[in-house]
C-alpha atoms as a PDB file:
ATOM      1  CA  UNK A   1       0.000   0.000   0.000  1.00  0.00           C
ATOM      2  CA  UNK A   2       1.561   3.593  -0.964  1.00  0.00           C
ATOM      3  CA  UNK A   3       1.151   6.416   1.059  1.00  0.00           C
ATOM      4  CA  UNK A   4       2.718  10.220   0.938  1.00  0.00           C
ATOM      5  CA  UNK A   5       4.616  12.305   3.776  1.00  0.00           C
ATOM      6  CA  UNK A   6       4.701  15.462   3.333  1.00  0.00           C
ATOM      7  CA  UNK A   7       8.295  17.264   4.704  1.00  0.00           C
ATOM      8  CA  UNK A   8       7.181  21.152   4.912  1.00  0.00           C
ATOM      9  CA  UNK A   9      10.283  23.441   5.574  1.00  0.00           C
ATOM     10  CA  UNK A  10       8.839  26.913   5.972  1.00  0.00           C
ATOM     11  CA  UNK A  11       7.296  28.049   2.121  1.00  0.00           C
ATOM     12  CA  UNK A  12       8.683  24.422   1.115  1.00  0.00           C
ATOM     13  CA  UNK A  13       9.676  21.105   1.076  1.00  0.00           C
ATOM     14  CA  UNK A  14       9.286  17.429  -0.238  1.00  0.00           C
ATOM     15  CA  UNK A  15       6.357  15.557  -0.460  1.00  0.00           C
ATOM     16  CA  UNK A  16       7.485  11.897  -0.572  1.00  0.00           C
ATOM     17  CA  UNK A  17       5.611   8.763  -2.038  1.00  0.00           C
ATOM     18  CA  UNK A  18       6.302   5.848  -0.130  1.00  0.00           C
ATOM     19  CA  UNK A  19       5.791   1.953  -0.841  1.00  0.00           C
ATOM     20  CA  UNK A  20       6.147  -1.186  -0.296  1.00  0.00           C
ATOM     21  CA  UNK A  21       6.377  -2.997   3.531  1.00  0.00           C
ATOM     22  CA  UNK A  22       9.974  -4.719   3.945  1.00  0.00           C
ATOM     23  CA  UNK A  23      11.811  -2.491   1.448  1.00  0.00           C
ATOM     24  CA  UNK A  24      10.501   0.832   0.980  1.00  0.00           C
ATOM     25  CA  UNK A  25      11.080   2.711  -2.138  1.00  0.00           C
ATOM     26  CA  UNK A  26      10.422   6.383  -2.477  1.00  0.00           C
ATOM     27  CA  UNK A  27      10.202   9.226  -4.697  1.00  0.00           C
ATOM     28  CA  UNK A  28      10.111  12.486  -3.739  1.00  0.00           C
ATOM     29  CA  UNK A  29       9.227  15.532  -5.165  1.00  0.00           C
ATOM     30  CA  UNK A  30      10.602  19.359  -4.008  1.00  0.00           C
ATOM     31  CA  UNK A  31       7.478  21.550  -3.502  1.00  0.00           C
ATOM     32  CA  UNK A  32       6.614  25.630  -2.609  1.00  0.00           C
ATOM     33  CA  UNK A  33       3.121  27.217  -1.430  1.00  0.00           C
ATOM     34  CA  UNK A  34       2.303  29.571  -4.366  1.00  0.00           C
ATOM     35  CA  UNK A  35       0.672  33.000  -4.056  1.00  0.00           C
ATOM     36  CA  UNK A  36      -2.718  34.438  -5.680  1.00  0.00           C
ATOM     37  CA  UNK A  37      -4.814  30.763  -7.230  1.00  0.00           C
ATOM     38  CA  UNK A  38      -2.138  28.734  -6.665  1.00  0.00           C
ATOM     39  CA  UNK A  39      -1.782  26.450  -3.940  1.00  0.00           C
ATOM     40  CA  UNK A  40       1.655  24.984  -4.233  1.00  0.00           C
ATOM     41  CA  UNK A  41       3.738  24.221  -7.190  1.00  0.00           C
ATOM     42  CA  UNK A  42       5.003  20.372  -6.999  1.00  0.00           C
ATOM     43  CA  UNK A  43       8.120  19.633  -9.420  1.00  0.00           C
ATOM     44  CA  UNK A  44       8.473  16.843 -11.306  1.00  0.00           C
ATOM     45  CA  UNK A  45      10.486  14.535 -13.126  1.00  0.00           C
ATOM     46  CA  UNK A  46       9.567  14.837 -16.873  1.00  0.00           C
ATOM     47  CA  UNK A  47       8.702  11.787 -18.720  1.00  0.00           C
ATOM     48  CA  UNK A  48      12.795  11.029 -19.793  1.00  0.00           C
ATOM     49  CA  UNK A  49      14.346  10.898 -16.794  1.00  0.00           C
ATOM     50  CA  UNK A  50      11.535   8.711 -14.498  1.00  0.00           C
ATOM     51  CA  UNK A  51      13.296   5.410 -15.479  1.00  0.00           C
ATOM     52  CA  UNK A  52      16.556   6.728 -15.025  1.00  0.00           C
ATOM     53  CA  UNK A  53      15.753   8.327 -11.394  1.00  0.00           C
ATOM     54  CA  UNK A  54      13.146   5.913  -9.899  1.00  0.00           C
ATOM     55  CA  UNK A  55      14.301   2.163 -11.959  1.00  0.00           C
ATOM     56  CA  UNK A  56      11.940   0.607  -9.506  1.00  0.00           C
ATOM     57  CA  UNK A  57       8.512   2.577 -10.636  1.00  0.00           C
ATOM     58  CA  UNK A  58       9.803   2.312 -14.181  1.00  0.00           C
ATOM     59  CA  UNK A  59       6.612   2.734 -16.313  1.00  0.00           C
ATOM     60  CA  UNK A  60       4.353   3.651 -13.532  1.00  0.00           C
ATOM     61  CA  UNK A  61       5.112   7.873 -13.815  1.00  0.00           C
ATOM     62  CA  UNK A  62       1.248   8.356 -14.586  1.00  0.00           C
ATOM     63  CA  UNK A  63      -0.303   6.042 -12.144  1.00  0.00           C
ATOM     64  CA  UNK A  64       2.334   7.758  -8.801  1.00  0.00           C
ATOM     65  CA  UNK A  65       1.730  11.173  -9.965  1.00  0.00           C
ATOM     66  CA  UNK A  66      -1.698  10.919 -10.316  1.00  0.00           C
ATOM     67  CA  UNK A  67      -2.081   9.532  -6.381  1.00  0.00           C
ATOM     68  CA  UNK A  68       0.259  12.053  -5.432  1.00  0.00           C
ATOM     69  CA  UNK A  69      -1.668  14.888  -7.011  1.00  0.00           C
ATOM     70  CA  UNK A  70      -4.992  13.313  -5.759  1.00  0.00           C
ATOM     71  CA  UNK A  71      -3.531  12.545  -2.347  1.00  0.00           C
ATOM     72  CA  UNK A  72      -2.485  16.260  -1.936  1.00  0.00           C
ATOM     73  CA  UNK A  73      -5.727  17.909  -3.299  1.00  0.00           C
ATOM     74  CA  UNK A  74      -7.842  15.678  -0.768  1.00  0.00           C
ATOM     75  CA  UNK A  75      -5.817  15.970   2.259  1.00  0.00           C
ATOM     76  CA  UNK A  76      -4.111  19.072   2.122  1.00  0.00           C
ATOM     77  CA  UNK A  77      -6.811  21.549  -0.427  1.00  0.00           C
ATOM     78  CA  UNK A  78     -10.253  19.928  -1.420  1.00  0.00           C
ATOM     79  CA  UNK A  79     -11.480  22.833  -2.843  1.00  0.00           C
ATOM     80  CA  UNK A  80      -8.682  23.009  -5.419  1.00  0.00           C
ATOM     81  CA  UNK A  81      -8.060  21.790  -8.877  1.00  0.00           C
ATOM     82  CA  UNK A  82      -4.828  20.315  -9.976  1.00  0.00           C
ATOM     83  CA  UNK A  83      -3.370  21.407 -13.088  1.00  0.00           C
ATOM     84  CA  UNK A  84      -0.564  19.432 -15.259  1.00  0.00           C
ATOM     85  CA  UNK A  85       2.763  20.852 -16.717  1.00  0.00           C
ATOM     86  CA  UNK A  86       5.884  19.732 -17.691  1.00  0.00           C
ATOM     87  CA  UNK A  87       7.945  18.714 -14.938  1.00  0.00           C
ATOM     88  CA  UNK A  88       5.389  19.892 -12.767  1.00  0.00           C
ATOM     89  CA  UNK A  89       1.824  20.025 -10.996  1.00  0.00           C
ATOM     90  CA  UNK A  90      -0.487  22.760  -9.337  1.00  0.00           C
ATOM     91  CA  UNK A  91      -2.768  22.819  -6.691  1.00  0.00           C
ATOM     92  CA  UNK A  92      -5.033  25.775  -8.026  1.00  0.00           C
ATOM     93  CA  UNK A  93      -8.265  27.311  -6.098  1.00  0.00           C
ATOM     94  CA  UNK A  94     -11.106  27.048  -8.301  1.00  0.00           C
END
């Protein structure tokens, strides 16, 4: 079962995917709150470099980021939206 931890360092930090029972892998992803609509901005790794930096989730890019993003919107800003970029994601108020 995967679950995220979220490492806030004033305006910043990680937020951390986390699997597996015996041997835990994780990714983690550098974040910042954002200012005006935006919640936070989450960075990314684009599309070519997910293999190379996470071998163990190779293939799986769409299905982590995608309970990431919907992880964070539930938990940490239900009323927002999240909106896709390259090598990123935002948490925007509707």
């Amino acid at each position: 079962m995967a679950k995220i931890n979220i490492v806030q360092k004033g305006p910043s930090g990680t937020v951390q995917y986390i699997e597996g029972w015996l041997k835990k892998n994780t990714c983690e992803f550098y974040f910042e709150f954002g200012g005006g609509d935006t919640v936070a901005i989450i960075t990314i790794p684009t599309e070519n470099t997910w293999d190379v930096k996470y071998p163990w989730a190779s293939g799986r890019r769409k299905e982590i980021l995608t309970f990431v993003a919907e992880e964070l919107r539930q938990t940490q800003a239900p009323s927002s939206t999240i909106v896709w970029g390259d090598g990123y994601f935002s948490l925007m108020q509707k």
